[in-house]
N, C-alpha and C. Protein backbone atom coordinates (compact mmCIF):
# COMPACT_ATOMS: atom_id res chain seq x y z
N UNK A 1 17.42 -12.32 -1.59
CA UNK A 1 18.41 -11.99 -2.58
C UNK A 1 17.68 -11.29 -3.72
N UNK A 2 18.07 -10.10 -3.80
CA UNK A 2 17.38 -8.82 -5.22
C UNK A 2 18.21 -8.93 -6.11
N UNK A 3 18.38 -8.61 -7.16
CA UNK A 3 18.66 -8.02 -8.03
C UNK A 3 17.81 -6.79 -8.95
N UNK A 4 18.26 -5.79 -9.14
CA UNK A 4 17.36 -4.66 -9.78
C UNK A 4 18.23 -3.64 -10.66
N UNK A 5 18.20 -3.18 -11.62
CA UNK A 5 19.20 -2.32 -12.22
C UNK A 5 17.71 -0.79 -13.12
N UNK A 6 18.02 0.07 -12.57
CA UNK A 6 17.58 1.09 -12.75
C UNK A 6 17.26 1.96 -14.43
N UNK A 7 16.85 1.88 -14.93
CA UNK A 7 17.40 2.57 -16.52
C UNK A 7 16.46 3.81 -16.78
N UNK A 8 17.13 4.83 -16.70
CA UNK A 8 16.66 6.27 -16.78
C UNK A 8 16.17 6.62 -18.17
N UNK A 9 14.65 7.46 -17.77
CA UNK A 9 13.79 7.72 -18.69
C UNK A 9 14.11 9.26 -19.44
N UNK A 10 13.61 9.59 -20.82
CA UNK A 10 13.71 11.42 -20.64
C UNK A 10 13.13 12.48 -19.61
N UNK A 11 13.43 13.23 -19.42
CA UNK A 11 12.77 13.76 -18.31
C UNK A 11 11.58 14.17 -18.52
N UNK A 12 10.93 14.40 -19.64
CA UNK A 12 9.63 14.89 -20.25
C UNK A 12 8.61 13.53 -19.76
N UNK A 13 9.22 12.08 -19.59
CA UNK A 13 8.30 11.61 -19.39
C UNK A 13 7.53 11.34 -17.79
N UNK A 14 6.05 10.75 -17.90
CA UNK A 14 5.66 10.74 -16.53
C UNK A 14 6.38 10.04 -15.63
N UNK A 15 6.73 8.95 -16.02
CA UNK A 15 7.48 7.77 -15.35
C UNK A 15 9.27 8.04 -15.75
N UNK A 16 10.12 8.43 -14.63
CA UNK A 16 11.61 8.72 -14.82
C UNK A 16 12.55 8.13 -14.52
N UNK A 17 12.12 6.37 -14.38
CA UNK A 17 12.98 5.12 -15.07
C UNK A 17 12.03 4.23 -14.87
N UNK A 18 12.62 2.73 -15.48
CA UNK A 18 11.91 1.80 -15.35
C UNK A 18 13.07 0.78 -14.85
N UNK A 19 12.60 0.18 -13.81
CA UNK A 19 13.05 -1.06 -12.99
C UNK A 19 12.94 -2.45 -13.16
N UNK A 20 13.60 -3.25 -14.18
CA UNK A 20 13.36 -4.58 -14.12
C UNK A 20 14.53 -5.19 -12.82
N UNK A 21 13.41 -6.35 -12.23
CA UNK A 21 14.11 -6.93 -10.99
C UNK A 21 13.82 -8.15 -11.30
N UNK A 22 14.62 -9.14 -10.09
CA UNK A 22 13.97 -10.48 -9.80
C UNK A 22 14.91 -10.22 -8.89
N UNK A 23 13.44 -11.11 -7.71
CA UNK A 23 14.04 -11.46 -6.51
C UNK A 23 13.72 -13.23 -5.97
N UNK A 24 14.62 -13.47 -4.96
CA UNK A 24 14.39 -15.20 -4.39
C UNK A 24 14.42 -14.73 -2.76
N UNK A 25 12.99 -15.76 -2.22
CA UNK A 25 13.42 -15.37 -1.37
C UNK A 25 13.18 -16.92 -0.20
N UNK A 26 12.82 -16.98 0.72
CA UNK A 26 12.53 -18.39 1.25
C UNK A 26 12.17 -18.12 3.19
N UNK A 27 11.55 -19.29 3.30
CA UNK A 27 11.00 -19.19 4.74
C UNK A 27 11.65 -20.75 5.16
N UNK A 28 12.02 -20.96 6.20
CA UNK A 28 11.56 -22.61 6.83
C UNK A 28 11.78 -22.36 8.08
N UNK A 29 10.77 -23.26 8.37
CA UNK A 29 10.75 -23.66 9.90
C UNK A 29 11.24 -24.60 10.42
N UNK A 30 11.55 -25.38 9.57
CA UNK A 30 12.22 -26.89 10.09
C UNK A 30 13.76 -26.71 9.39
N UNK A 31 14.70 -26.63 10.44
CA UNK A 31 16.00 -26.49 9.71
C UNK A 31 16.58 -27.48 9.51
N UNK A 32 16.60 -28.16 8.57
CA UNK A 32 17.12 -29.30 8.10
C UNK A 32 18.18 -29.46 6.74
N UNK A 33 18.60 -30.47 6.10
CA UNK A 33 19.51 -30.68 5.32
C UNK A 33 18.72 -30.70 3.82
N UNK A 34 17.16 -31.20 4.07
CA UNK A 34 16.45 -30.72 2.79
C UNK A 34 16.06 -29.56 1.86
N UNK A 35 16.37 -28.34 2.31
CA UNK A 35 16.16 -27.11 1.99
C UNK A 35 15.42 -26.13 2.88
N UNK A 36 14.60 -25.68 2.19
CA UNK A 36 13.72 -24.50 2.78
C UNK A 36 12.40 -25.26 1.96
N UNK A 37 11.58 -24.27 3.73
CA UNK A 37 10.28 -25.27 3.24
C UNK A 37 9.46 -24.44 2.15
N UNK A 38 9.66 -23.21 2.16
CA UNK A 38 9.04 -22.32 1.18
C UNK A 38 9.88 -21.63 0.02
N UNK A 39 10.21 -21.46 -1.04
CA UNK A 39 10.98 -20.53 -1.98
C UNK A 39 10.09 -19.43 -2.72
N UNK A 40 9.95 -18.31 -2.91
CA UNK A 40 9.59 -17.54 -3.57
C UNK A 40 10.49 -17.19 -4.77
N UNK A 41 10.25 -16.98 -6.09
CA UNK A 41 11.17 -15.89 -7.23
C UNK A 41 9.63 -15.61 -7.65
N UNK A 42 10.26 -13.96 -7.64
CA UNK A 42 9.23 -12.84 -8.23
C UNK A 42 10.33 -11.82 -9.04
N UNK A 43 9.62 -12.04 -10.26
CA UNK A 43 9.53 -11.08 -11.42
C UNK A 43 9.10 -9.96 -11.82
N UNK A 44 9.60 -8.85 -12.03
CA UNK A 44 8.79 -7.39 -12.00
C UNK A 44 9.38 -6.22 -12.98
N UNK A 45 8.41 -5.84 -13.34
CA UNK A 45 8.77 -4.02 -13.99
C UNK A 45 8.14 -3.15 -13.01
N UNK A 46 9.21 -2.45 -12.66
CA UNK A 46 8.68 -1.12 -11.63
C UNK A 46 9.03 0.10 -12.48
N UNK A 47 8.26 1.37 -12.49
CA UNK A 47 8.06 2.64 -12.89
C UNK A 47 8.19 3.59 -12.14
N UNK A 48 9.39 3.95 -12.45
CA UNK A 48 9.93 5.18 -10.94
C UNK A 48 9.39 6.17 -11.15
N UNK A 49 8.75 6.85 -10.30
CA UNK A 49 7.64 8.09 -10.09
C UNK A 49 8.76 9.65 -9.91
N UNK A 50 9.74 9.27 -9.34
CA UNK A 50 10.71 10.03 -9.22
C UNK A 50 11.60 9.68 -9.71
N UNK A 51 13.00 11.20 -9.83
CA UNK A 51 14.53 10.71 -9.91
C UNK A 51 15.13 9.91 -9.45
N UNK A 52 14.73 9.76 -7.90
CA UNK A 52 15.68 8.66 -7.18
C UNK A 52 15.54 7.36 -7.40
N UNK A 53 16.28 6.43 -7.56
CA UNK A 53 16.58 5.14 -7.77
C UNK A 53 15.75 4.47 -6.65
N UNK A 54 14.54 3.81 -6.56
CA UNK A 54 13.96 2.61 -6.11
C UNK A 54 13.45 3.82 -4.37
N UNK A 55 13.00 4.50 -5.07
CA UNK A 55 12.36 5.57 -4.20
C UNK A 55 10.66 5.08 -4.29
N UNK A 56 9.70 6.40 -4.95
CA UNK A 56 8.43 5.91 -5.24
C UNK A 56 8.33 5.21 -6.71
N UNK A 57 7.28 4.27 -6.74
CA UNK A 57 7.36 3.16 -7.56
C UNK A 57 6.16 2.46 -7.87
N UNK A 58 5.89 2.29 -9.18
CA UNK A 58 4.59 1.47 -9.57
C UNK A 58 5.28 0.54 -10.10
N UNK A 59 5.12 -1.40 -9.17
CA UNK A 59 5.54 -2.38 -9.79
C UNK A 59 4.47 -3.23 -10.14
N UNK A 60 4.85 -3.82 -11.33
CA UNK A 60 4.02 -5.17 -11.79
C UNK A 60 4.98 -6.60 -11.68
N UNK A 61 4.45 -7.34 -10.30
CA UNK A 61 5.20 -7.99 -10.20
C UNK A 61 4.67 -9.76 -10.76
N UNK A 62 5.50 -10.93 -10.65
CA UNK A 62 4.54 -12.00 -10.88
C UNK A 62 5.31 -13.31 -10.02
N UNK A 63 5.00 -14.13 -9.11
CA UNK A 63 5.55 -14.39 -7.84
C UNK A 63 5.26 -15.75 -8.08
N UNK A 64 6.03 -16.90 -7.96
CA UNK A 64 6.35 -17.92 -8.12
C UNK A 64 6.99 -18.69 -6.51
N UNK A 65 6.32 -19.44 -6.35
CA UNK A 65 6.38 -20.36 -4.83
C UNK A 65 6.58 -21.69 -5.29
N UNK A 66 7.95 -22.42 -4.41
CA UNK A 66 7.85 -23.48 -4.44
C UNK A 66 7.54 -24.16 -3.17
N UNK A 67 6.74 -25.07 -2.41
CA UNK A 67 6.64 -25.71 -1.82
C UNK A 67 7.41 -26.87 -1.50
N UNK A 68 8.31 -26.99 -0.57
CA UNK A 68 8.36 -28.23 -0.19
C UNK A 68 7.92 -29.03 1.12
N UNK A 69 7.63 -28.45 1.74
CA UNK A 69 6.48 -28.58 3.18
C UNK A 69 5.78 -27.18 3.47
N UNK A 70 4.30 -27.28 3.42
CA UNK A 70 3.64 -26.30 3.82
C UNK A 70 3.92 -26.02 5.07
N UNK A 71 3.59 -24.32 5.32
CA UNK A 71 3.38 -24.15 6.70
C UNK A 71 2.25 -23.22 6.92
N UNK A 72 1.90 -23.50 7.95
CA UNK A 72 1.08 -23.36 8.97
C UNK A 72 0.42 -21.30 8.15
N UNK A 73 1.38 -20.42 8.78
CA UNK A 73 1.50 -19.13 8.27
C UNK A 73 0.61 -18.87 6.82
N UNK A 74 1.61 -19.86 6.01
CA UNK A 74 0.98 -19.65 4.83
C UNK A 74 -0.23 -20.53 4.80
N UNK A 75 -0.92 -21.07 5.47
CA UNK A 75 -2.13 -21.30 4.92
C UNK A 75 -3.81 -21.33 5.58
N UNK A 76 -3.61 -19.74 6.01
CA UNK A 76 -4.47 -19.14 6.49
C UNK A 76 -5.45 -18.97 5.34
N UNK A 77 -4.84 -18.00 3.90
CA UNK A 77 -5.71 -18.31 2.58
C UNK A 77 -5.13 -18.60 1.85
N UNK A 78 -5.76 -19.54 1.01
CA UNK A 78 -5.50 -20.05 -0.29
C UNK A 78 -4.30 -19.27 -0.75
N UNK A 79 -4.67 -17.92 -0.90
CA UNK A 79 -3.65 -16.77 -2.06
C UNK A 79 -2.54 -16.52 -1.57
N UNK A 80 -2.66 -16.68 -0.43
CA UNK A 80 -0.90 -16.74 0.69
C UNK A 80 -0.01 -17.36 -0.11
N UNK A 81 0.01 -18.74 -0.77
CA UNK A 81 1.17 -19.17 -1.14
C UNK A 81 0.96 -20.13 -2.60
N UNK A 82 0.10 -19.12 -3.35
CA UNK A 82 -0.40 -19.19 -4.37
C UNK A 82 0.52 -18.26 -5.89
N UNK A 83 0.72 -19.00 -6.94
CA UNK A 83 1.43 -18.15 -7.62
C UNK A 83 0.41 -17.04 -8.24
N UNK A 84 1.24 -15.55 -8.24
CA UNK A 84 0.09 -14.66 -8.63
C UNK A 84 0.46 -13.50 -9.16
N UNK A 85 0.11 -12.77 -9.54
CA UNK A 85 0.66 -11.71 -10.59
C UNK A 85 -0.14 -10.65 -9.39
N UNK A 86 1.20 -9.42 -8.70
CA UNK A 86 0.83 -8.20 -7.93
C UNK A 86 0.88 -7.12 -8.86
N UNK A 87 0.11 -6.08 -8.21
CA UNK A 87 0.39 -4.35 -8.67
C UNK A 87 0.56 -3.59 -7.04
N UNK A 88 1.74 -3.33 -7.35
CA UNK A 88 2.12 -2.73 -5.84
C UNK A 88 2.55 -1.33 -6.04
N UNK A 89 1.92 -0.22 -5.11
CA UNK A 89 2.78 1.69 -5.69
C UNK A 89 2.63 2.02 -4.23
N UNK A 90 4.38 1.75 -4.11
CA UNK A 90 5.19 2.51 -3.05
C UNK A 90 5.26 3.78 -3.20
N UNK A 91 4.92 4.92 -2.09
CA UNK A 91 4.88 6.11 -2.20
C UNK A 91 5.99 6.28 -0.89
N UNK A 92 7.34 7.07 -1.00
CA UNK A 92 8.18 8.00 -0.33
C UNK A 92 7.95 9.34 -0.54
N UNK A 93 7.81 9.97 0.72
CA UNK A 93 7.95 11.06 1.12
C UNK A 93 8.05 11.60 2.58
């Protein structure tokens, strides 16, 4: 589940909107009545490189995990399911 709303820059500048989002997202393996065994919400400003809306993009994101039973997947490393602040630049073309 995203949420993201777009807000357009002047055109003179390098960056020609900026993107605040938050997203939730979740994993489980055990389907049960307790929830999900993993939850993610991540927080972000993205910097649209282009006109188009959620095209190319420099985000600063910061990612929040809740645990309620580990799994297996996530804990190959430590940083898998670790809260952590990303820099991610999606390039379309």
């Amino acid at each position: 589940l995203q949420g993201a709303y777009a807000v357009p820059l002047k055109e003179t500048y390098f960056f020609k909107n900026i993107v605040p989002a938050v997203r939730w997202d979740a994993i489980d393996k055990h389907m049960n009545e307790k929830g999900f065994d993993v939850d993610r919400l991540t927080v972000g400003l993205g910097f649209g490189l282009t006109k188009k809306y959620f095209s190319s993009i420099l985000r600063f994101d910061y990612e929040w995990y809740f645990i309620n039973q580990e799994l297996d997947i996530l804990n190959l490393y430590e940083e898998m399911d670790s809260d952590k602040f990303t820099v991610e630049l999606l390039l379309t073309f």
